[in-house]
N, C-alpha and C. Protein backbone atom coordinates (compact mmCIF):
# COMPACT_ATOMS: atom_id res chain seq x y z
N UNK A 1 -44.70 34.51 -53.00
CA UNK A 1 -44.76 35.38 -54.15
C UNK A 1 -43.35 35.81 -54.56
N UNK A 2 -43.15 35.84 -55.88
CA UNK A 2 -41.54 36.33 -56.56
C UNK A 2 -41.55 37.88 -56.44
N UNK A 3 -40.74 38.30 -55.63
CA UNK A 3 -40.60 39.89 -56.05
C UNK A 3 -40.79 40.98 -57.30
N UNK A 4 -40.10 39.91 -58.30
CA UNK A 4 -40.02 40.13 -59.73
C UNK A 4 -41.29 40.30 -60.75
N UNK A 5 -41.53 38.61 -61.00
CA UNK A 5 -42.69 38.73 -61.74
C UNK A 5 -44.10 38.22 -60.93
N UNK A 6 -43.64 38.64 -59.89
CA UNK A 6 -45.42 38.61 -59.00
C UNK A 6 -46.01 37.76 -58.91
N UNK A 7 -45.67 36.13 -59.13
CA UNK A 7 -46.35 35.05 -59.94
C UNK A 7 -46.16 34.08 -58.14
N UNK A 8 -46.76 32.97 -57.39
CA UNK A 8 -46.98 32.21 -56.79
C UNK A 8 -45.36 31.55 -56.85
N UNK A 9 -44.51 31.18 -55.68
CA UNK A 9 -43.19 30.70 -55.61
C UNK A 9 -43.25 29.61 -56.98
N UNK A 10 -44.19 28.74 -56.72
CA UNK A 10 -44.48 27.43 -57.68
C UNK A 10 -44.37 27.68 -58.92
N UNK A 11 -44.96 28.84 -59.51
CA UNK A 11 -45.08 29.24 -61.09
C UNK A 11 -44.09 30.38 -61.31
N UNK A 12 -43.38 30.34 -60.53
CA UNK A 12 -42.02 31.95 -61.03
C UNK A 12 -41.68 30.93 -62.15
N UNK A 13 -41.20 32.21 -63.17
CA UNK A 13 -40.69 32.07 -64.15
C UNK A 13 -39.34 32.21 -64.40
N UNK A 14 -38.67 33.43 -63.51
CA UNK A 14 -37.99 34.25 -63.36
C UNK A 14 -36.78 33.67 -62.81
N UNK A 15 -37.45 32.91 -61.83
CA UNK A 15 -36.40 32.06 -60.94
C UNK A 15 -35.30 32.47 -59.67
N UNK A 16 -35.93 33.70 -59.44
CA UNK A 16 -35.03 34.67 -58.63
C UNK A 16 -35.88 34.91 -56.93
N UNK A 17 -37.01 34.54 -57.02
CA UNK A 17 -37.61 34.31 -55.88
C UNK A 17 -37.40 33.28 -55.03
N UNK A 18 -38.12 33.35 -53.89
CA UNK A 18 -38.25 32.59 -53.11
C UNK A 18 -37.66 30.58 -53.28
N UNK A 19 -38.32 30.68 -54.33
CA UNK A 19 -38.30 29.14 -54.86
C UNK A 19 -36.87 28.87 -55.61
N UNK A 20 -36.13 29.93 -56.49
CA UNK A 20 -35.11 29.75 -57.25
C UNK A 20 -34.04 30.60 -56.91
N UNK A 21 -33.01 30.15 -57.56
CA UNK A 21 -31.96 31.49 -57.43
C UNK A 21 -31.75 32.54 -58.65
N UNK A 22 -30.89 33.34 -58.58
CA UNK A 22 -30.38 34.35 -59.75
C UNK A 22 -30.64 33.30 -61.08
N UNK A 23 -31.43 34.29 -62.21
CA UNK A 23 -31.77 33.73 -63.26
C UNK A 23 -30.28 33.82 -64.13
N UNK A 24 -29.18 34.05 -63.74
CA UNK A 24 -27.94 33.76 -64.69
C UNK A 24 -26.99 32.79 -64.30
N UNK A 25 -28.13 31.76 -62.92
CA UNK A 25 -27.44 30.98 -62.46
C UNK A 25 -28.03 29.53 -62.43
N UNK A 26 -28.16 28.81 -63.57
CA UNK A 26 -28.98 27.67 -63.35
C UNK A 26 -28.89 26.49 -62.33
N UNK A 27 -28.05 26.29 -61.91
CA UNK A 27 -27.12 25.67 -60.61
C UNK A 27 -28.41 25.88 -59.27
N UNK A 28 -28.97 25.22 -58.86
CA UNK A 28 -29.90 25.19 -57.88
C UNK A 28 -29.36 23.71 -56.79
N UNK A 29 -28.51 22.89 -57.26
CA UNK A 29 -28.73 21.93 -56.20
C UNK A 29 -27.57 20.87 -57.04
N UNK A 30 -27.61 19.94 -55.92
CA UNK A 30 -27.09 18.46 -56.83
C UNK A 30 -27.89 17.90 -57.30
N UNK A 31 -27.18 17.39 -58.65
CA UNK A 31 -28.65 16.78 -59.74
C UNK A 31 -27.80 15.05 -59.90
N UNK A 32 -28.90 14.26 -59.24
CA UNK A 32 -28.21 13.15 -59.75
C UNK A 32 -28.57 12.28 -60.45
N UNK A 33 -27.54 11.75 -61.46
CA UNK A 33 -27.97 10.59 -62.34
C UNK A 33 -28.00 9.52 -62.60
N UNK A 34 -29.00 8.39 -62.66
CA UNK A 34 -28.75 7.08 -62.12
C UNK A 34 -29.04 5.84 -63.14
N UNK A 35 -28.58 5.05 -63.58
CA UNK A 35 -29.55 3.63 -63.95
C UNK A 35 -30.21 2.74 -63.44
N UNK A 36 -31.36 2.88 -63.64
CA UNK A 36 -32.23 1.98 -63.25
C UNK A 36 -33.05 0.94 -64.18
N UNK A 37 -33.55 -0.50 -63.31
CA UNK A 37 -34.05 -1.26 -64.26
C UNK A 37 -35.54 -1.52 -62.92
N UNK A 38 -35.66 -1.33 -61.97
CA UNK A 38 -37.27 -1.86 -61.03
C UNK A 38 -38.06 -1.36 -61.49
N UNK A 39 -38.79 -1.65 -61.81
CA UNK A 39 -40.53 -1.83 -62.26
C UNK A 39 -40.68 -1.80 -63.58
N UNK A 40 -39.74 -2.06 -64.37
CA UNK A 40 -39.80 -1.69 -65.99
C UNK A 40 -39.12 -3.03 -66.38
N UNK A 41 -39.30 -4.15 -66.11
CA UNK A 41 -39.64 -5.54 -66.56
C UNK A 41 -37.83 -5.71 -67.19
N UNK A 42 -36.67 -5.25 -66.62
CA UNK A 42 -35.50 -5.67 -67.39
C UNK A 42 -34.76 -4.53 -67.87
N UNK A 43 -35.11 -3.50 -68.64
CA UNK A 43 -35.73 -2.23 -69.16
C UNK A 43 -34.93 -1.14 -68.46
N UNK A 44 -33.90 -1.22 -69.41
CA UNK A 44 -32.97 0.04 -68.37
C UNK A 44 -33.11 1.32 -68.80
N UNK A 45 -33.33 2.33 -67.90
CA UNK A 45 -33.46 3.61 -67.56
C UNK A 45 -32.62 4.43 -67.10
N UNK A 46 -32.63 5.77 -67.84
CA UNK A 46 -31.53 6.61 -67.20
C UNK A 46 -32.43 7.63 -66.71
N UNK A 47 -31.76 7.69 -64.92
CA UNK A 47 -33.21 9.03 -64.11
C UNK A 47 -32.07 9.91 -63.98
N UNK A 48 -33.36 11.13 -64.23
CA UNK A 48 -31.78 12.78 -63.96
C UNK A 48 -32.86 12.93 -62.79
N UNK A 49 -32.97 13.12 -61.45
CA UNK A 49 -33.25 13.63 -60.57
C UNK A 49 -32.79 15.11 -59.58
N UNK A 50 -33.72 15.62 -58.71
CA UNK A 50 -32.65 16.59 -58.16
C UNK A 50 -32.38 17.93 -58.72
N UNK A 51 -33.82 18.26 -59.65
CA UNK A 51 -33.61 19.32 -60.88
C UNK A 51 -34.77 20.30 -60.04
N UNK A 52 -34.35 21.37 -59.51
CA UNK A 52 -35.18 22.27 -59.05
C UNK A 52 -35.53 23.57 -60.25
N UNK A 53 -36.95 22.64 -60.92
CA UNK A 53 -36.87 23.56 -62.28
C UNK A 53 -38.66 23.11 -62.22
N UNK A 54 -39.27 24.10 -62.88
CA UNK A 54 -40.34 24.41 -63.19
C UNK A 54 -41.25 23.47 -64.28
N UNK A 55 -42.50 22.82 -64.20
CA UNK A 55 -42.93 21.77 -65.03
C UNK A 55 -42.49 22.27 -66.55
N UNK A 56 -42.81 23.55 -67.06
CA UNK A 56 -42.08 23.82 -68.31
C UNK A 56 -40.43 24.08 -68.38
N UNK A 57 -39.61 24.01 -67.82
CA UNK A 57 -38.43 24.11 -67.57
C UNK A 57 -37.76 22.72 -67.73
N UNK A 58 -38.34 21.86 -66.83
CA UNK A 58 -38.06 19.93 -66.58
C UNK A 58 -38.71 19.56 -68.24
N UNK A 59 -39.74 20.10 -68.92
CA UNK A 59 -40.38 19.50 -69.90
C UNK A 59 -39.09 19.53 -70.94
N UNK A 60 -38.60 20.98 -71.53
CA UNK A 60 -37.63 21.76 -72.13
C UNK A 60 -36.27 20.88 -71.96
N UNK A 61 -35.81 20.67 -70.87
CA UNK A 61 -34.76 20.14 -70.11
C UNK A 61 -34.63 18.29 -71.14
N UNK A 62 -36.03 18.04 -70.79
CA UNK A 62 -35.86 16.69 -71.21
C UNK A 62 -36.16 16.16 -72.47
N UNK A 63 -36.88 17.20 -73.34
CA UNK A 63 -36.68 17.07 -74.68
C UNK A 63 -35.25 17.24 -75.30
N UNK A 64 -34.53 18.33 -74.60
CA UNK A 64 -33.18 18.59 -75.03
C UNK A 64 -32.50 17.24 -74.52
N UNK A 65 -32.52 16.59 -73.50
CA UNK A 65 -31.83 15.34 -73.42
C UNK A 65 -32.32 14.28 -74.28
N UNK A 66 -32.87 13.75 -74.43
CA UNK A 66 -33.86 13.15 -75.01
C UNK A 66 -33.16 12.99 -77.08
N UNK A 67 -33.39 14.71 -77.30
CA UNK A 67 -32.64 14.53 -78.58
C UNK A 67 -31.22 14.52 -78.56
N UNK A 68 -30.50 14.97 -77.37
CA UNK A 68 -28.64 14.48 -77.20
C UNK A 68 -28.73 12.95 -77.44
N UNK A 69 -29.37 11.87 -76.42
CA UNK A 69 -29.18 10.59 -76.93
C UNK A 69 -29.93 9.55 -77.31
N UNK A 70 -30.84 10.98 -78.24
CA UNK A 70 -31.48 9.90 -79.51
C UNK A 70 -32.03 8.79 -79.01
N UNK A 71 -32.49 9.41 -77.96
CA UNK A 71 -33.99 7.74 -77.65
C UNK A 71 -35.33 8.80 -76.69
N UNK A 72 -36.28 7.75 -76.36
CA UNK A 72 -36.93 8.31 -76.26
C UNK A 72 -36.77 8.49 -74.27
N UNK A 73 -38.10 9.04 -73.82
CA UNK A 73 -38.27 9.66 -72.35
C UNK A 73 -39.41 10.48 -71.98
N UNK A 74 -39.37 10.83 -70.57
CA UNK A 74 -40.67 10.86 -69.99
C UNK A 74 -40.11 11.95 -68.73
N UNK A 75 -41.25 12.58 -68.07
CA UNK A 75 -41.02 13.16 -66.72
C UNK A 75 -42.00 12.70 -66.20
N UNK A 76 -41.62 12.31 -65.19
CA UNK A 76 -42.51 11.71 -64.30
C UNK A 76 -42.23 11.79 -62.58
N UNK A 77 -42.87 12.63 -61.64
CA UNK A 77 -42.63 13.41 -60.64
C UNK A 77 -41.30 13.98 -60.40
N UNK A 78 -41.33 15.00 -61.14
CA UNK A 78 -40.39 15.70 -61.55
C UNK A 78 -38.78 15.10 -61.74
N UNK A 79 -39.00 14.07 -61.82
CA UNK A 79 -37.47 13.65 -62.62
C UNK A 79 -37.66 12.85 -64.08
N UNK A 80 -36.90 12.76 -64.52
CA UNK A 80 -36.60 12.79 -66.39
C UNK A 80 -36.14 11.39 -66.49
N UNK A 81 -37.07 10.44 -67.12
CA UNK A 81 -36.42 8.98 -67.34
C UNK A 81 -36.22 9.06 -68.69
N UNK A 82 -34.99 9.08 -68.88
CA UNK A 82 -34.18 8.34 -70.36
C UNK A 82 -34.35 6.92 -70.83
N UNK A 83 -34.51 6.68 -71.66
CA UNK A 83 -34.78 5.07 -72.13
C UNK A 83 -33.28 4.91 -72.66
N UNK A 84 -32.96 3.73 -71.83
CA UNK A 84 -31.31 3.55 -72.16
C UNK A 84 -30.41 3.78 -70.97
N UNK A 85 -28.96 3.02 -70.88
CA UNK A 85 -27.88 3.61 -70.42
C UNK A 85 -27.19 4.92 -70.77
N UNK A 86 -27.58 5.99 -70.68
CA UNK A 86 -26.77 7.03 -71.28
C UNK A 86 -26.19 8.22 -70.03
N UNK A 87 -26.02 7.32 -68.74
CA UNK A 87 -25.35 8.36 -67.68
C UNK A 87 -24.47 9.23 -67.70
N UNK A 88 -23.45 8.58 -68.54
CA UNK A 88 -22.07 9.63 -68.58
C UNK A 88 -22.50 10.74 -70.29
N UNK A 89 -23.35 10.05 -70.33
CA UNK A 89 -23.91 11.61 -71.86
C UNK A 89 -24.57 12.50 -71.39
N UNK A 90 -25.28 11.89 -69.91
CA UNK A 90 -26.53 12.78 -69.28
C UNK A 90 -25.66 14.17 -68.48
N UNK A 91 -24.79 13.18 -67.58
CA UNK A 91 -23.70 14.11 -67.09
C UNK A 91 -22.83 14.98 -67.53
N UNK A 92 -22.32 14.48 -68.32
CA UNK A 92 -21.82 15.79 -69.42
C UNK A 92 -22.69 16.93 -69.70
N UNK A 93 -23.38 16.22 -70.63
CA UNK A 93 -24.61 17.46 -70.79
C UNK A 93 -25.03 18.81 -70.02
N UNK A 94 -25.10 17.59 -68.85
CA UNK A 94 -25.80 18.70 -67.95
C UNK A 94 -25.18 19.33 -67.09
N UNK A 95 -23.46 19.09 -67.06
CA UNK A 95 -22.39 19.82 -66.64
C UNK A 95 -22.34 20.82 -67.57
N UNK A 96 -22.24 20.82 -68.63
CA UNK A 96 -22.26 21.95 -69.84
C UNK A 96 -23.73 22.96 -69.34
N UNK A 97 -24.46 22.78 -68.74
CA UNK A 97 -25.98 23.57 -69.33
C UNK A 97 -25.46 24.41 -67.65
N UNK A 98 -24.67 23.90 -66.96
CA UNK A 98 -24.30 24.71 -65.40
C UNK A 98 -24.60 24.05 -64.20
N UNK A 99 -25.58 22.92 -64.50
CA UNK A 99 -26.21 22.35 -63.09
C UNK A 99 -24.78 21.36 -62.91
N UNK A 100 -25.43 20.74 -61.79
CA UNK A 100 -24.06 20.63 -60.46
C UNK A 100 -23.89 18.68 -60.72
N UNK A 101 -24.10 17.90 -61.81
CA UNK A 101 -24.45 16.37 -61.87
C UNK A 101 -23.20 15.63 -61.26
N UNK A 102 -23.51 14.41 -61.15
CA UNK A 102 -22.76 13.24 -61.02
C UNK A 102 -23.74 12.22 -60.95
């Protein structure tokens, strides 16, 4: 349970419980970003993994990537597949938003 908003570690909102840290600190972990082409027939993929963020948080997260490089994407157990090479746009990005990438 979150101290804060009373809610199950899993569903804090707040992010200051158990499950997250200080909500003025989005920085939870190393987030890493990779290209991939296995199981997607050729079909290269950019995965942001390593995101200790909430199913509406990861959703939010990856629409905002998603419209940075203008293609499309998906979450899928909790990491964010980009359609495309776009690692070093992902990384940037998400050096700007506070989390910890490479």
């Amino acid at each position: 349970m979150c101290p804060e908003c009373a809610q199950p570690a899993e569903q804090c909102r707040c992010r200051s419980g158990a499950a997250g840290s200080a909500t003025g600190n989005p920085t939870r972990g190393k987030v890493r970003v990779q290209k991939s082409t296995k199981g997607r027939r050729g079909k290269t993929v950019s995965v942001v993994s390593g995101l200790d963020l909430n199913a509406f948080e990861l959703a939010n997260l990856a629409r905002a990537l998603k419209q940075r490089c203008g293609t499309g994407g998906t979450v899928k157990d909790g990491q964010i597949e980009i359609q495309g090479d776009h690692v070093a746009t992902l990384v940037e990005f998400l050096r700007k938003q506070g989390h910890d990438a490479a």
